[in-house]
PDB file of N, CA and C in Angstrom:
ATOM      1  N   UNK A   1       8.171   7.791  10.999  1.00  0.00           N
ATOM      2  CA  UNK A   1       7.102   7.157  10.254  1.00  0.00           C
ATOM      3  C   UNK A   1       6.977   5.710  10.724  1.00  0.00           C
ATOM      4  N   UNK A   2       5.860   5.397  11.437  1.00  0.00           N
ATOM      5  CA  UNK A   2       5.539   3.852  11.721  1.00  0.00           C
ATOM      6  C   UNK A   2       5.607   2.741  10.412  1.00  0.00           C
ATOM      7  N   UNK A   3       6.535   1.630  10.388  1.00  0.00           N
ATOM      8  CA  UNK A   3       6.231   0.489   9.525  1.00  0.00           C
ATOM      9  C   UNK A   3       4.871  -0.268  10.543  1.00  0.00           C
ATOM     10  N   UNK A   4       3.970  -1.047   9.513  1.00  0.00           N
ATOM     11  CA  UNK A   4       3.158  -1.851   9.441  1.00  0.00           C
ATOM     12  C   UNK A   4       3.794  -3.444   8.621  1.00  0.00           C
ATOM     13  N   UNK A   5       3.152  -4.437   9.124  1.00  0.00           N
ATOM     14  CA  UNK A   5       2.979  -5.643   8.604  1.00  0.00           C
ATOM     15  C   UNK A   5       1.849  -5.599   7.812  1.00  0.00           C
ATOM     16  N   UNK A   6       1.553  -5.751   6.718  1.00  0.00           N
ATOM     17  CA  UNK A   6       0.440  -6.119   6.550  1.00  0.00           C
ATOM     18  C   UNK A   6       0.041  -7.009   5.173  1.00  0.00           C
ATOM     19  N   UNK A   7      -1.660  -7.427   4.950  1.00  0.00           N
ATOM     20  CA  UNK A   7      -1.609  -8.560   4.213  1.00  0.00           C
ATOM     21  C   UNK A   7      -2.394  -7.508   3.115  1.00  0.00           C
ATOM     22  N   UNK A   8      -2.267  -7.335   1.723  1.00  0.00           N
ATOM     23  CA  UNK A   8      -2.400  -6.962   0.363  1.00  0.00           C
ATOM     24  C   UNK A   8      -3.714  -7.781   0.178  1.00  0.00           C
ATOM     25  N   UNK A   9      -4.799  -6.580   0.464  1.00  0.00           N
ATOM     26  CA  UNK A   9      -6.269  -7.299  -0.392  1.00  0.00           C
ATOM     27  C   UNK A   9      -6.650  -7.163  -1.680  1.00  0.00           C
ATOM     28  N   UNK A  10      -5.894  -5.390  -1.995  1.00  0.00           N
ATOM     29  CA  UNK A  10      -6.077  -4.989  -3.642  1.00  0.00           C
ATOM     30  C   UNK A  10      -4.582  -4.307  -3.721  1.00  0.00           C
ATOM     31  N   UNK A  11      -4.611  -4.053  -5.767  1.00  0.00           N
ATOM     32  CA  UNK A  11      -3.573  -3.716  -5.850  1.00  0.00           C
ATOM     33  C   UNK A  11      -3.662  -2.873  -7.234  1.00  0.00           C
ATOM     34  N   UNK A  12      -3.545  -2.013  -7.437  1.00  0.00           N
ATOM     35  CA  UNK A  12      -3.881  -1.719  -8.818  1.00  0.00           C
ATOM     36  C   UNK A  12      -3.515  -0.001  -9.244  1.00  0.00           C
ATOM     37  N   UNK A  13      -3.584   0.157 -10.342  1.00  0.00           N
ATOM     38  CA  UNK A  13      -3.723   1.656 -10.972  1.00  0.00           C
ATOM     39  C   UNK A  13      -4.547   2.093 -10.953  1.00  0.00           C
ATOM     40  N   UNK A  14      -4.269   3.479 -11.498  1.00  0.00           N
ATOM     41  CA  UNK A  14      -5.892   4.498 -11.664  1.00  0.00           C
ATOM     42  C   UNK A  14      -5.715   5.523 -12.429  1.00  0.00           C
ATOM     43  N   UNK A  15      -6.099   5.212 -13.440  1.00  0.00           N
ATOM     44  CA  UNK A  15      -5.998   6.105 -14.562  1.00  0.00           C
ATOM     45  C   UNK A  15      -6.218   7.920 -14.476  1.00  0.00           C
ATOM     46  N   UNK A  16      -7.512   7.995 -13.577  1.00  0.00           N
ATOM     47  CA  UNK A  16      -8.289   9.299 -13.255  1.00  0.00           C
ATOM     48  C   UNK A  16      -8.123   9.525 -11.729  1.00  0.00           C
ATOM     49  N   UNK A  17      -7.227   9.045 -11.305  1.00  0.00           N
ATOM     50  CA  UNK A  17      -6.342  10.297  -9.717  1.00  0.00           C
ATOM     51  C   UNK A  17      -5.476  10.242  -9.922  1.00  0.00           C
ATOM     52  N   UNK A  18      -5.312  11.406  -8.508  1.00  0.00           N
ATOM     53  CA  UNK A  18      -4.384  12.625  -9.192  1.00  0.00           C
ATOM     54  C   UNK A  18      -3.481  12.499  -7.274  1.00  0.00           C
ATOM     55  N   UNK A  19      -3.495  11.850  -6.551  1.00  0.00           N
ATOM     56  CA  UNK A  19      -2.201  11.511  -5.837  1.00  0.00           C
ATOM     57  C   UNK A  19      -1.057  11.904  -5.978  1.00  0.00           C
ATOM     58  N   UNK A  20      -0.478  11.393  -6.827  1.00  0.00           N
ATOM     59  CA  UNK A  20       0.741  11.178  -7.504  1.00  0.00           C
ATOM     60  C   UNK A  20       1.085  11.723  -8.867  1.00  0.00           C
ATOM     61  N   UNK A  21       2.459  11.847  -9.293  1.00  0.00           N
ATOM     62  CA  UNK A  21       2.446  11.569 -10.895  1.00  0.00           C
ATOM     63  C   UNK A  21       2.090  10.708 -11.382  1.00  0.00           C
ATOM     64  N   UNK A  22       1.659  10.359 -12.406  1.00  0.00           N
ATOM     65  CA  UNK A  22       1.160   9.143 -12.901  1.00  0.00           C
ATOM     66  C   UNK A  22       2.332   8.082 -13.420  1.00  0.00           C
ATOM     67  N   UNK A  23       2.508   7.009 -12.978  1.00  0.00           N
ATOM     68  CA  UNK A  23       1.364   5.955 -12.619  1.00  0.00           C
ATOM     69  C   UNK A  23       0.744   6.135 -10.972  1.00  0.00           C
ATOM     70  N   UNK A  24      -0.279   6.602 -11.017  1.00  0.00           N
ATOM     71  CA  UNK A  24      -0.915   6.446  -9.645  1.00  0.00           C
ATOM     72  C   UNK A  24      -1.130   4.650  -9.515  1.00  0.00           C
ATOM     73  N   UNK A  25      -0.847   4.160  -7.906  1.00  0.00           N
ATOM     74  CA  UNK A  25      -1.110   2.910  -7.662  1.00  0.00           C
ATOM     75  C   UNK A  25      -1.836   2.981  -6.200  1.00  0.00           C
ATOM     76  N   UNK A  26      -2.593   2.508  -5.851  1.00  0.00           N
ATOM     77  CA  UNK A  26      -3.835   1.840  -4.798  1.00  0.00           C
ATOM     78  C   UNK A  26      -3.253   0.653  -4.192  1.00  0.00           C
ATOM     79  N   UNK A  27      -3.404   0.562  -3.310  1.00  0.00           N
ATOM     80  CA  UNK A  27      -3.383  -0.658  -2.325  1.00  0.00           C
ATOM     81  C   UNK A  27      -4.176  -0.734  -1.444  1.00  0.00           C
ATOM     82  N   UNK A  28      -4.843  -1.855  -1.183  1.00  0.00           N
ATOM     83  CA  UNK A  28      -5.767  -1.777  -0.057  1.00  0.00           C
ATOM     84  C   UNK A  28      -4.958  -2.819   0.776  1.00  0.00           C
ATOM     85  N   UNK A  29      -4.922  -2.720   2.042  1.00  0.00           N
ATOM     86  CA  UNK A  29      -4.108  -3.238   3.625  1.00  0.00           C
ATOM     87  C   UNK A  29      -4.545  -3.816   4.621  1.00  0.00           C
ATOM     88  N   UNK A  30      -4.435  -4.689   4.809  1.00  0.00           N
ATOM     89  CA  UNK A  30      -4.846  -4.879   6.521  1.00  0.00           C
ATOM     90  C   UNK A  30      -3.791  -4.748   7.293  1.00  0.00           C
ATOM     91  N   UNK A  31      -3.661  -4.325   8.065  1.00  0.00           N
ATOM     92  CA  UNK A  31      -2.715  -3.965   8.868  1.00  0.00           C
ATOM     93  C   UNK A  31      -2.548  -5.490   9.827  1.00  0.00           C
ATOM     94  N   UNK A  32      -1.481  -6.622  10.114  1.00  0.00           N
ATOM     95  CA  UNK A  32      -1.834  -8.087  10.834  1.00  0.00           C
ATOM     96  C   UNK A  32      -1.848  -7.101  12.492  1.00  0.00           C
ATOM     97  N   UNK A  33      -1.291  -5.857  12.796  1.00  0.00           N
ATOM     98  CA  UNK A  33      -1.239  -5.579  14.100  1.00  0.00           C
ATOM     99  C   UNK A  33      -2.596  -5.173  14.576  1.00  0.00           C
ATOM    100  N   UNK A  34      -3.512  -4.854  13.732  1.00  0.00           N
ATOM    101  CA  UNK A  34      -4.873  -4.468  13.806  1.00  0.00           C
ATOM    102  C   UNK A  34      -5.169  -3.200  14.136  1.00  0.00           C
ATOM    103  N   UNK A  35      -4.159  -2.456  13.549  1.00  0.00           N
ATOM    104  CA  UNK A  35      -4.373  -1.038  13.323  1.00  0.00           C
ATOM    105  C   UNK A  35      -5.594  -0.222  12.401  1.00  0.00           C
ATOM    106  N   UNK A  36      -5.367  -0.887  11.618  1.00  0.00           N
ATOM    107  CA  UNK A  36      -6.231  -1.115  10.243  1.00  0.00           C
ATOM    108  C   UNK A  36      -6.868  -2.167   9.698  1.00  0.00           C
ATOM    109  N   UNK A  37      -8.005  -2.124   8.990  1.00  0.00           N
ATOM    110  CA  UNK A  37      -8.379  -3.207   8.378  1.00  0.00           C
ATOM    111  C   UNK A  37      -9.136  -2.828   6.705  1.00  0.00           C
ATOM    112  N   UNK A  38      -8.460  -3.158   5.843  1.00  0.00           N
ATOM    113  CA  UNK A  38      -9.315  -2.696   4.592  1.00  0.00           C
ATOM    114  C   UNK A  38      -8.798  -1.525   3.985  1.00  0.00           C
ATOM    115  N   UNK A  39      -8.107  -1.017   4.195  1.00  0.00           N
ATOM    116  CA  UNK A  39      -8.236   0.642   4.126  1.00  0.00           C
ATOM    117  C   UNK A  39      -6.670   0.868   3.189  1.00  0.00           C
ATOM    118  N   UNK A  40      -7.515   1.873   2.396  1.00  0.00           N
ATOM    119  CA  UNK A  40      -6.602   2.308   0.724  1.00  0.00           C
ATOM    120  C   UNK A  40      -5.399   3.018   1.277  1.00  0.00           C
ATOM    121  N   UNK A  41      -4.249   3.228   0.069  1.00  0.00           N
ATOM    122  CA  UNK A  41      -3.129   3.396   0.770  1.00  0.00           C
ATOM    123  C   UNK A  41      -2.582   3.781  -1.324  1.00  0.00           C
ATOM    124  N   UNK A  42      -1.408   4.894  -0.890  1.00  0.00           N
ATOM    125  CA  UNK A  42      -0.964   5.097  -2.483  1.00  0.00           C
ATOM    126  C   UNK A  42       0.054   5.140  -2.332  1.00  0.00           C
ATOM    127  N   UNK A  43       0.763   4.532  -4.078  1.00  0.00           N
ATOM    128  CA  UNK A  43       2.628   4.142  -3.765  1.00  0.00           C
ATOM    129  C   UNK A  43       2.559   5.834  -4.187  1.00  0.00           C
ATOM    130  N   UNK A  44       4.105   6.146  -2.968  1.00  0.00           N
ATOM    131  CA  UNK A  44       4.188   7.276  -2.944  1.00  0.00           C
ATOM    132  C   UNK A  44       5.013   7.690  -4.375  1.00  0.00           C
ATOM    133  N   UNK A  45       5.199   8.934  -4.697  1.00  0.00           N
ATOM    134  CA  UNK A  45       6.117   9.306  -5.722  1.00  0.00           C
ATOM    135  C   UNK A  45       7.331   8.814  -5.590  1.00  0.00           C
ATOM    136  N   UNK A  46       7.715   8.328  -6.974  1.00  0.00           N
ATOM    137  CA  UNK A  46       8.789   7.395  -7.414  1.00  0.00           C
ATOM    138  C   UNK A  46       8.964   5.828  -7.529  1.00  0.00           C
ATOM    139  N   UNK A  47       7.905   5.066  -6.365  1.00  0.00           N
ATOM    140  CA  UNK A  47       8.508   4.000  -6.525  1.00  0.00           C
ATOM    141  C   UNK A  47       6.608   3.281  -6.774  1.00  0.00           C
ATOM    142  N   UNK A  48       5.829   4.345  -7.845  1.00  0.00           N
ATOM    143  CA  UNK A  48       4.835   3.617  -7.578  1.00  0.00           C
ATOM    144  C   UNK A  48       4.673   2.107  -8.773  1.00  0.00           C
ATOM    145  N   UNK A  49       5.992   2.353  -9.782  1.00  0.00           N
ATOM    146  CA  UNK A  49       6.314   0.760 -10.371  1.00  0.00           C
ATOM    147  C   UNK A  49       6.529  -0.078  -9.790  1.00  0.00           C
ATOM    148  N   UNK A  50       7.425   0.027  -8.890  1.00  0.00           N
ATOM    149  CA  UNK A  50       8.183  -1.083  -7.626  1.00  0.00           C
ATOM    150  C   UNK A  50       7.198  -1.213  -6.917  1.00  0.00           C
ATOM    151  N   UNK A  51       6.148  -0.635  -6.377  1.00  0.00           N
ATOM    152  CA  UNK A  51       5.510  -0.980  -5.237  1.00  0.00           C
ATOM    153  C   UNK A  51       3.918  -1.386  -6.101  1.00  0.00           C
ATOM    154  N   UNK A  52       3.646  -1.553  -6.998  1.00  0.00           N
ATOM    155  CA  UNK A  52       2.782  -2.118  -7.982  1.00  0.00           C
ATOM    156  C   UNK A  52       3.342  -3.613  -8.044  1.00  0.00           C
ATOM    157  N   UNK A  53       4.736  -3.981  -8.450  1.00  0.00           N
ATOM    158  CA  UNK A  53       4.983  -4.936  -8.874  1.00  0.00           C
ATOM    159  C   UNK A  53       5.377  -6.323  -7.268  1.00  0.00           C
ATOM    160  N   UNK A  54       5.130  -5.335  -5.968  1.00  0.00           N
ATOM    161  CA  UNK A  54       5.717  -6.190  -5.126  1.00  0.00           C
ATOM    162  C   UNK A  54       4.502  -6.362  -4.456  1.00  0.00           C
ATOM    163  N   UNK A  55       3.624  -5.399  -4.187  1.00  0.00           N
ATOM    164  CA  UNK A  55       2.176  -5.775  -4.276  1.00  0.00           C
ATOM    165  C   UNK A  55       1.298  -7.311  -4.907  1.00  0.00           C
ATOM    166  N   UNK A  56       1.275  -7.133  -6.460  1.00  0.00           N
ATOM    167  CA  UNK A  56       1.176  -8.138  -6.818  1.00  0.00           C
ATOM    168  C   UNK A  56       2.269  -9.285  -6.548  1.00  0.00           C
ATOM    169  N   UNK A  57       3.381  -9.674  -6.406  1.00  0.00           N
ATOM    170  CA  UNK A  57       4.046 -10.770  -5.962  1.00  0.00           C
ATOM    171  C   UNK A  57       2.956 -11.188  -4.395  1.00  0.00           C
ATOM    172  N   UNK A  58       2.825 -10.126  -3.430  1.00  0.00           N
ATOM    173  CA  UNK A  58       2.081 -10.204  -2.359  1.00  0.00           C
ATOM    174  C   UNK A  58       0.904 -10.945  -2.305  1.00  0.00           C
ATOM    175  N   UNK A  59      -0.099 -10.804  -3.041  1.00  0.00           N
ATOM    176  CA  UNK A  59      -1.352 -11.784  -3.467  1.00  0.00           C
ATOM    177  C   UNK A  59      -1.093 -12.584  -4.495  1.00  0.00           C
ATOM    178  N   UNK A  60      -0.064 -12.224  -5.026  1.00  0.00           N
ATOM    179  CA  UNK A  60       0.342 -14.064  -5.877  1.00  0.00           C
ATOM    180  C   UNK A  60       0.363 -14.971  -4.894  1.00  0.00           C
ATOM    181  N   UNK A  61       1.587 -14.844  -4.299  1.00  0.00           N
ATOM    182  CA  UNK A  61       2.259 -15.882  -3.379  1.00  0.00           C
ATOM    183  C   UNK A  61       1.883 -15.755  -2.001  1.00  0.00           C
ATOM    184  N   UNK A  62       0.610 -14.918  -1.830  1.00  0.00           N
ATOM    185  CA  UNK A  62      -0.090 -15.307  -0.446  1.00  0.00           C
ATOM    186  C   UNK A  62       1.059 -14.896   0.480  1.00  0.00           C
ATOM    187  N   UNK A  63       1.866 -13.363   0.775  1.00  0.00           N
ATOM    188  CA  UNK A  63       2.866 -12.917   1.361  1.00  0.00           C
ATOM    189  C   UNK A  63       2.566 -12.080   2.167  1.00  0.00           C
ATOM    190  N   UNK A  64       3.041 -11.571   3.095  1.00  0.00           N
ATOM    191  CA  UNK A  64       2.966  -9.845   4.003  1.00  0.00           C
ATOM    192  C   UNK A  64       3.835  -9.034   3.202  1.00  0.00           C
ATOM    193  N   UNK A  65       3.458  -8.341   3.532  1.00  0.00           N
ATOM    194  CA  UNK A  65       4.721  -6.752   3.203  1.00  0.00           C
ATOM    195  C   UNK A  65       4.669  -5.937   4.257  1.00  0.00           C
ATOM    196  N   UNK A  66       5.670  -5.129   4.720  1.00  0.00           N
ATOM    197  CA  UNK A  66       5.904  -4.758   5.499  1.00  0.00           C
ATOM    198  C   UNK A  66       5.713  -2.874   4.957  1.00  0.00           C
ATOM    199  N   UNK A  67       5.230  -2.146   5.130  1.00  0.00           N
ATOM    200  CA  UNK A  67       5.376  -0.507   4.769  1.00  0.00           C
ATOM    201  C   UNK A  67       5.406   0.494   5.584  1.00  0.00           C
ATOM    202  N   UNK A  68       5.938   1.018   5.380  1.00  0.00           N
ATOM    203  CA  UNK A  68       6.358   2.328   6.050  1.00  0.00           C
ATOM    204  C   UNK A  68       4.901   3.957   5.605  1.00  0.00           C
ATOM    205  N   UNK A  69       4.759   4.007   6.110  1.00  0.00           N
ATOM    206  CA  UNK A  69       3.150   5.057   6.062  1.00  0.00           C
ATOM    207  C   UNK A  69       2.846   5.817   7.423  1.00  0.00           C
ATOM    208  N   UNK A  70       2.417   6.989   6.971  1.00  0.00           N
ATOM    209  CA  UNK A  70       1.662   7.241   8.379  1.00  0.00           C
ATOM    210  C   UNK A  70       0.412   6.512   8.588  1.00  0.00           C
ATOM    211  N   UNK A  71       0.028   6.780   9.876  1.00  0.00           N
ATOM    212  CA  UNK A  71      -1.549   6.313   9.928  1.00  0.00           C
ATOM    213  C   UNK A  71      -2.429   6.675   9.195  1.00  0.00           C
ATOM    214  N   UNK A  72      -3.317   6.167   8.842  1.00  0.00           N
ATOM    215  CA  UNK A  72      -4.054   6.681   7.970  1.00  0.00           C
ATOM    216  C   UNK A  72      -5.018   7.436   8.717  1.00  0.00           C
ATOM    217  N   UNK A  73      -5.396   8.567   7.944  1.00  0.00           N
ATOM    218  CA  UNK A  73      -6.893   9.874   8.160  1.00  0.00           C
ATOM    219  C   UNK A  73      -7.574   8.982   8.825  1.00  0.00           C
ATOM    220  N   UNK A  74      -8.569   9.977   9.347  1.00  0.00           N
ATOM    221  CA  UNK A  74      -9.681   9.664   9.716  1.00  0.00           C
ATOM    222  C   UNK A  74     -10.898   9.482   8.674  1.00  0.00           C
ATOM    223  N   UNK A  75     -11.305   8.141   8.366  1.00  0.00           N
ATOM    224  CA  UNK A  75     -12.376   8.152   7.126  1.00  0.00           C
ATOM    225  C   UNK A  75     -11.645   7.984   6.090  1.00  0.00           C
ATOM    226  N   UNK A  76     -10.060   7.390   6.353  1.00  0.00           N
ATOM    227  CA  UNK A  76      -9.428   7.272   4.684  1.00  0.00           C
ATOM    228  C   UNK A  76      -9.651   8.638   3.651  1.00  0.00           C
ATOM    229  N   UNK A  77      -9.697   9.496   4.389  1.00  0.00           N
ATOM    230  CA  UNK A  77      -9.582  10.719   3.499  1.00  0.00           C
ATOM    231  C   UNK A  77      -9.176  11.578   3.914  1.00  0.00           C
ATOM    232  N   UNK A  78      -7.793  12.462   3.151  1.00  0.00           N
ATOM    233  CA  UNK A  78      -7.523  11.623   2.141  1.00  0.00           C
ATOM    234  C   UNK A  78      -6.675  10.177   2.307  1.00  0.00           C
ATOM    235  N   UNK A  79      -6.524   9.123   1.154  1.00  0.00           N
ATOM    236  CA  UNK A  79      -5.509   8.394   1.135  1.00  0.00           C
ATOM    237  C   UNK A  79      -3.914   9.002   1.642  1.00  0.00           C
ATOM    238  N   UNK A  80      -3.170   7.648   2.188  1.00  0.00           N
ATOM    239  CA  UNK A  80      -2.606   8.204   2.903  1.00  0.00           C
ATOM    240  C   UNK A  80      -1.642   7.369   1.720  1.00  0.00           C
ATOM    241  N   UNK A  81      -0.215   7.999   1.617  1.00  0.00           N
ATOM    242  CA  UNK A  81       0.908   7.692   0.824  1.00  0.00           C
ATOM    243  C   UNK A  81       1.847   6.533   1.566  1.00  0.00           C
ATOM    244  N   UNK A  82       2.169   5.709   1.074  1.00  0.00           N
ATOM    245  CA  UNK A  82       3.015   4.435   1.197  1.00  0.00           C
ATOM    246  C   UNK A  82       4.542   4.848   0.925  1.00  0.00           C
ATOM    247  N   UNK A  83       5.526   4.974   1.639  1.00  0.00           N
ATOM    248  CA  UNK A  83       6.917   5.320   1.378  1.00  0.00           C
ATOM    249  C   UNK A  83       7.958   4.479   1.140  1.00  0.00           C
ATOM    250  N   UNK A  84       7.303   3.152   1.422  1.00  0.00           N
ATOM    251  CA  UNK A  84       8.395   1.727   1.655  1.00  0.00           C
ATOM    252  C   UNK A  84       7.709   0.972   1.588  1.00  0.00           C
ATOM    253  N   UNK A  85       8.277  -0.225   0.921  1.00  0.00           N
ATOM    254  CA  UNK A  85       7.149  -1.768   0.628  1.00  0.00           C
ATOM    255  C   UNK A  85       7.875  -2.663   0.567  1.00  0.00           C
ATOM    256  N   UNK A  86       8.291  -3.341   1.364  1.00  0.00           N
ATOM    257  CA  UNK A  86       9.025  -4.441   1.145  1.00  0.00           C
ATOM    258  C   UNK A  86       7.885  -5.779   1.074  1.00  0.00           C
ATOM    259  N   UNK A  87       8.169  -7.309   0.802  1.00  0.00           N
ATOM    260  CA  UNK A  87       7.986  -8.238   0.534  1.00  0.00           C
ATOM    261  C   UNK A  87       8.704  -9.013   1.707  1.00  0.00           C
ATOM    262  N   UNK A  88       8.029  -9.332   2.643  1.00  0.00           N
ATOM    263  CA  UNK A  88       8.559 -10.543   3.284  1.00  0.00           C
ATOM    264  C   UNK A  88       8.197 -11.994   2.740  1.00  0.00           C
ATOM    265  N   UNK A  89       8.994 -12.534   3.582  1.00  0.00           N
ATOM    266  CA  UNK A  89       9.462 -14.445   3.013  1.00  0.00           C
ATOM    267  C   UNK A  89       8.418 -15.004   3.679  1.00  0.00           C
ATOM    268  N   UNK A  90       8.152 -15.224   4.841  1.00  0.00           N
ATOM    269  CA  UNK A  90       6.922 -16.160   5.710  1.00  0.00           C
ATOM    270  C   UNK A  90       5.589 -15.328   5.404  1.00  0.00           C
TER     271      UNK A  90
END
């Protein structure tokens, strides 16, 4: 599974998909390697609290995160699942 760098444009829940168990969580990505730009992404099953809460630290403090994902579909559909999220320092 390829890690990405990337910079956190959105971050949020979703009451009405069905991804995941619920809490379903959304992220939208830019990828800084320019793989991607814009494009939705879901915390995978289990850590979609942790990866909600490091997300937001991410556009608090103006951070990268680093995730582990496949590439995403063609056309973002479907969303592609997020397996790892870390928070980098610079």
């Amino acid at each position: 599974m390829p890690w990405y760098k990337c910079t956190v444009n959105e971050v949020g829940p979703a009451i009405d998909a069905t991804d995941t168990p619920a809490p379903v969580i959304y992220l939208n990505l830019t990828d800084q390697g320019a793989s991607f730009t814009n494009t939705w992404f879901y915390a995978g099953s289990g850590g979609q609290t942790q990866m909600l809460a490091v997300g937001i630290a991410a556009v608090n403090g103006n951070k990268s995160v680093e995730v582990a994902a496949d590439a995403p579909n063609a056309g973002n559909s479907p969303f592609t699942a997020i397996s790892r999220m870390y928070l980098l320092k610079g």
